[in-house]
N, C-alpha and C. Protein backbone atom coordinates (compact mmCIF):
# COMPACT_ATOMS: atom_id res chain seq x y z
N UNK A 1 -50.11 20.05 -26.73
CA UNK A 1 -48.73 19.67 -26.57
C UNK A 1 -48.18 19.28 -27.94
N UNK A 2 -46.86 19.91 -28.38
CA UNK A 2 -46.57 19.44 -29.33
C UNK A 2 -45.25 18.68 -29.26
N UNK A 3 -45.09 17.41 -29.98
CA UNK A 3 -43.69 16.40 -30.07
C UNK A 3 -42.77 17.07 -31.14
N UNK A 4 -41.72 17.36 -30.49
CA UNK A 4 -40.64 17.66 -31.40
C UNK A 4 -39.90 16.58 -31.70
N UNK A 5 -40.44 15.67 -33.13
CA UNK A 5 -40.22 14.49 -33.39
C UNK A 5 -39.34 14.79 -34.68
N UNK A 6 -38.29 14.80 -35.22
CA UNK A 6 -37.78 14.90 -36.41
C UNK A 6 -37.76 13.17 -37.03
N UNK A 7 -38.32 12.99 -38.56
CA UNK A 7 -38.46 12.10 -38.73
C UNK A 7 -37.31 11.67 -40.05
N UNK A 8 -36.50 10.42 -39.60
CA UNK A 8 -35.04 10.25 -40.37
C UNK A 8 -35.23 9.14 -40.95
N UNK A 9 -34.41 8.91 -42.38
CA UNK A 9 -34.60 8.57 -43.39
C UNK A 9 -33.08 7.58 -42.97
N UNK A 10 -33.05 6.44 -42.46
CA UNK A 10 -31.63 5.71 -42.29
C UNK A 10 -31.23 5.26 -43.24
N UNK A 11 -30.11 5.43 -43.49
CA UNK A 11 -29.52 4.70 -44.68
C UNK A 11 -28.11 4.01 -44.15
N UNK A 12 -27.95 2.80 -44.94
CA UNK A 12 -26.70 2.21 -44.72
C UNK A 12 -24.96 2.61 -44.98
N UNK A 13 -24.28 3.39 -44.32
CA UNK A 13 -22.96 4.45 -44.57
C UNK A 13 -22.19 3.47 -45.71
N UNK A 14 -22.45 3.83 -47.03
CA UNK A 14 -20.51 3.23 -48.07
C UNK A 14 -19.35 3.35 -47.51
N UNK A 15 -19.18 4.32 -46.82
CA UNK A 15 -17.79 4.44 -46.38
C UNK A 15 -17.61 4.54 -45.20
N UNK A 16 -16.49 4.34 -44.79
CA UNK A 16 -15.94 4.99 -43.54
C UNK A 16 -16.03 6.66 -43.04
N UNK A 17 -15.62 7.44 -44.28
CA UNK A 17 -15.75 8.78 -44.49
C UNK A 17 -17.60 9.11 -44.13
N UNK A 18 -18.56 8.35 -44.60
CA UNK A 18 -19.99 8.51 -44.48
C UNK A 18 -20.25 8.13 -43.00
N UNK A 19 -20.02 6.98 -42.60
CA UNK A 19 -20.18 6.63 -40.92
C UNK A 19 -19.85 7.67 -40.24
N UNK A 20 -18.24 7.88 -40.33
CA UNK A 20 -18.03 8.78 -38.99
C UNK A 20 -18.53 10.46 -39.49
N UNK A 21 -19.30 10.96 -40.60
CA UNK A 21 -20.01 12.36 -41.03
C UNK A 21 -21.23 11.91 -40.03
N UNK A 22 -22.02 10.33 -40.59
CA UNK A 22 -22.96 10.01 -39.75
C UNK A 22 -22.97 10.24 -38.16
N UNK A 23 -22.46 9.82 -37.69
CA UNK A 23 -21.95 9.99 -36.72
C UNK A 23 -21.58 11.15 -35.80
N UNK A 24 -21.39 12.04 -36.86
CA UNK A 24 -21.03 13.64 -36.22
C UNK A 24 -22.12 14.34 -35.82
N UNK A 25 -23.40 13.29 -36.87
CA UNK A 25 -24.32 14.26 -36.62
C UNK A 25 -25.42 13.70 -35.40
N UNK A 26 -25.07 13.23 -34.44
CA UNK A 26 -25.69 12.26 -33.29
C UNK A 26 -25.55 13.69 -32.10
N UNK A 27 -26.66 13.94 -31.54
CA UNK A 27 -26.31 15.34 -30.57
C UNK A 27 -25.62 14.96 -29.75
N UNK A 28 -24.99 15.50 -28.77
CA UNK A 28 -24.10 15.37 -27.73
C UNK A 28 -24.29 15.13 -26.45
N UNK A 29 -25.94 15.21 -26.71
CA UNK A 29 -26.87 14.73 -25.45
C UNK A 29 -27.05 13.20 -25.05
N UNK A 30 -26.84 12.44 -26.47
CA UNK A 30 -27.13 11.71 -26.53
C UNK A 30 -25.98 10.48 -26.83
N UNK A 31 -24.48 11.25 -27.20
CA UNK A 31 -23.27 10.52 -27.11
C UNK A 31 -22.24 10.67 -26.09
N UNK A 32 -22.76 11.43 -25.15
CA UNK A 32 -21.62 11.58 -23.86
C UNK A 32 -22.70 10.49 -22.70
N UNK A 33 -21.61 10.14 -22.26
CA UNK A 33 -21.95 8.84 -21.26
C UNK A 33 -21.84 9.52 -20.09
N UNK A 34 -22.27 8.95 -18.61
CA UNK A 34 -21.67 9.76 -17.59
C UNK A 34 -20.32 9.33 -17.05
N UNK A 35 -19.83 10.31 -16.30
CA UNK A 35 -18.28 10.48 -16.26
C UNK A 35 -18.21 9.00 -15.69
N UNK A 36 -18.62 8.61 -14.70
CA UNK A 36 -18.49 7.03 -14.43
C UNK A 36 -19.52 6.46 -14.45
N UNK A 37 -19.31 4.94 -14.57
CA UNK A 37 -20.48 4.06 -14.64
C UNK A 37 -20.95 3.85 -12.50
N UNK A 38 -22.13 3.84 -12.60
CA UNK A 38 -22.44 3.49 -11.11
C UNK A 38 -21.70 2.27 -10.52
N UNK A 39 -21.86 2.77 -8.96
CA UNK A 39 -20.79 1.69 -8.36
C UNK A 39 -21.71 0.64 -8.04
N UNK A 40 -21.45 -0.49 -8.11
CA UNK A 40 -21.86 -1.91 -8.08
C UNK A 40 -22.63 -2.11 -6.19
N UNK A 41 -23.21 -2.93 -6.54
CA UNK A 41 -24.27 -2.69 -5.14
C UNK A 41 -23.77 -4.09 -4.09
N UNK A 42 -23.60 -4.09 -3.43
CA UNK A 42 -23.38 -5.30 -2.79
C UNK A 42 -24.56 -6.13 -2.27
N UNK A 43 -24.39 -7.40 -2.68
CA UNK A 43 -25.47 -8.17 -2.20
C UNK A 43 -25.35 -8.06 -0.61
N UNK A 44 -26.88 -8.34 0.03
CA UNK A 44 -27.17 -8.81 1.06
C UNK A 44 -26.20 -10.41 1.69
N UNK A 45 -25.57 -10.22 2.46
CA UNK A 45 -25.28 -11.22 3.26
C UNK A 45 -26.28 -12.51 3.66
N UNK A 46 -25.83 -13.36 3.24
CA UNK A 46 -27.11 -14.61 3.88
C UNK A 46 -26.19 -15.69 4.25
N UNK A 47 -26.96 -16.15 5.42
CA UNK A 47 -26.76 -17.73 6.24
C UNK A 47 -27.47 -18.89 5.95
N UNK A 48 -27.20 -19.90 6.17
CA UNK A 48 -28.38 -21.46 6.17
C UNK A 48 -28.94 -21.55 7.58
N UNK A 49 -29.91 -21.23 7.40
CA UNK A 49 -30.71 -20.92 8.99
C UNK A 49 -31.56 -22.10 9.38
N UNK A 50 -31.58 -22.40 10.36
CA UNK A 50 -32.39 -23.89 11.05
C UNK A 50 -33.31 -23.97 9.65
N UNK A 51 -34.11 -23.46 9.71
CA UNK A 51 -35.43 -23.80 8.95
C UNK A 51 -34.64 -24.54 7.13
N UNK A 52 -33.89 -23.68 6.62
CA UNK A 52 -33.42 -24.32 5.31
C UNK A 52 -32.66 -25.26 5.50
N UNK A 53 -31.92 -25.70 6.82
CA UNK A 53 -31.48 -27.26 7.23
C UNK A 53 -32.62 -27.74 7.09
N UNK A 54 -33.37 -27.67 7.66
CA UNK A 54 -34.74 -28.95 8.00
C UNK A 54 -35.10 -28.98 6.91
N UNK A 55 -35.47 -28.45 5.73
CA UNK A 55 -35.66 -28.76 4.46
C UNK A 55 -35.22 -30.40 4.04
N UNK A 56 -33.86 -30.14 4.29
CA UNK A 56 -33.44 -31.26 3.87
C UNK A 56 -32.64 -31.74 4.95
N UNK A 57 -32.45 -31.94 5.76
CA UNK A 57 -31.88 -33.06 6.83
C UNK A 57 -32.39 -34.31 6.72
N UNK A 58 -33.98 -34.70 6.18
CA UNK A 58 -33.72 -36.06 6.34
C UNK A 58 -33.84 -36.54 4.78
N UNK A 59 -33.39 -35.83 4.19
CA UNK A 59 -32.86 -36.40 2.62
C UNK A 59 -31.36 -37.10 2.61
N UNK A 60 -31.40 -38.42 2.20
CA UNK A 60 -30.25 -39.14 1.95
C UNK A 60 -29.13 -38.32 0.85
N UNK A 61 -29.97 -37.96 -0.15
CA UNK A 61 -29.56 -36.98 -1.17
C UNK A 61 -30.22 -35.93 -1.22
N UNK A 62 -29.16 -35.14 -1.30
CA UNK A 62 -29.80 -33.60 -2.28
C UNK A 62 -29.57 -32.86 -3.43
N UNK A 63 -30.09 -33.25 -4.40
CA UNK A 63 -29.52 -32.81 -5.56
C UNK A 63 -30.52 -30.94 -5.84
């Protein structure tokens, strides 16, 4: 098996003009995002059920 590893030499861009050349050269595989971000998951619903009362019912306090 062989790794098609290209190995890069980073350097810090002087200019603005150097960043965004830098920049051009980033593949397109790897700068397109997907069309939307995933939709958010909804939590599970929960109650205080006998048992997590009795926890503390005979606490004066509950911090």
């Amino acid at each position: 098996m062989v790794n098609n590893v290209a190995f890069v030499h980073i350097t810090e861009a002087d200019s603005i003009d150097e960043l965004i050349a830098d920049c051009a050269d980033i593949p397109p595989s790897v700068r397109q995002s997907p069309s939307h971000p995933p939709l958010p998951r909804l939590a599970p619903s929960w109650e205080v059920t006998d048992k997590c009362h009795a926890q503390v019912e005979d606490l004066d306090e509950y911090v």
